[in-house]
Protein backbone atom coordinates (compact mmCIF):
# COMPACT_ATOMS: atom_id res chain seq x y z
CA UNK A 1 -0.88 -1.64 -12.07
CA UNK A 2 -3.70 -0.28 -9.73
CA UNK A 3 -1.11 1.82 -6.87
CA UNK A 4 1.89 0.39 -7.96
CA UNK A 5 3.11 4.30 -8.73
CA UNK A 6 1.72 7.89 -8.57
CA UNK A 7 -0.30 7.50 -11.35
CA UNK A 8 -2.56 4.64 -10.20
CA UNK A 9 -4.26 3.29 -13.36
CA UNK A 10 -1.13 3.39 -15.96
CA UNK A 11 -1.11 1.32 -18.43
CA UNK A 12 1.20 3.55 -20.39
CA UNK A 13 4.23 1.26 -19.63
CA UNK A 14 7.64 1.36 -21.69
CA UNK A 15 10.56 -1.31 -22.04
CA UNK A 16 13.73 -0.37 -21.16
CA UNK A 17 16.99 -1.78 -19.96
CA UNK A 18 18.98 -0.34 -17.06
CA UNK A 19 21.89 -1.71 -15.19
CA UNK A 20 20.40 -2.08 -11.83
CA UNK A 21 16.66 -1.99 -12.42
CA UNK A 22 14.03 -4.21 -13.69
CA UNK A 23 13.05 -3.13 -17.42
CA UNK A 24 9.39 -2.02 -16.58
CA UNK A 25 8.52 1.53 -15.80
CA UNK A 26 5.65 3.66 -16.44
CA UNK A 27 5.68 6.13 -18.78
CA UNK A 28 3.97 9.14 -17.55
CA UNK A 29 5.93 9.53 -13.64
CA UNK A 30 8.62 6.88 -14.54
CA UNK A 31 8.33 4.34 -11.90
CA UNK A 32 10.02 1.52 -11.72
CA UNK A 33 7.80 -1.54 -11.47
CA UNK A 34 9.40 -4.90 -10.02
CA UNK A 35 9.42 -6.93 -13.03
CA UNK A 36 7.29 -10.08 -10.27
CA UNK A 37 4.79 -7.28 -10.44
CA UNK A 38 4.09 -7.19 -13.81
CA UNK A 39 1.16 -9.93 -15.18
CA UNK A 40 3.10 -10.70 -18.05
CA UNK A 41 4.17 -14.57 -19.06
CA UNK A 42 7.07 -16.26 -17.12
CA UNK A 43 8.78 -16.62 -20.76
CA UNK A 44 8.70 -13.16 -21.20
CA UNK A 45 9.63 -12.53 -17.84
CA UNK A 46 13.08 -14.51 -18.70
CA UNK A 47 13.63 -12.95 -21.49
CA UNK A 48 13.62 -9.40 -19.88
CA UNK A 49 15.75 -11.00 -17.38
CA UNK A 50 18.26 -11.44 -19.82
């Protein structure tokens, strides 16, 4: 998640659902990360779609 937000090398990332956002967001300045972003697996992209 190399300068994706303010804290450059995250990988302290948290799932959560908000109306409006995608689900990913780091959990040490809270940014949002675009869930097409995220090197995760399509399937689980879907499902976080959902």
């Amino acid at each position: 998640m190399k300068n994706a937000c303010a804290c450059n090398d995250s990988y302290d990332l948290k799932v959560e659902a908000d109306i409006g956002a995608d689900a990913i967001w780091c959990n040490n300045c809270y940014y949002n990360f675009g869930i097409e972003h995220v090197p995760i697996s399509i399937e689980l992209k879907k499902e976080l779609l959902e």
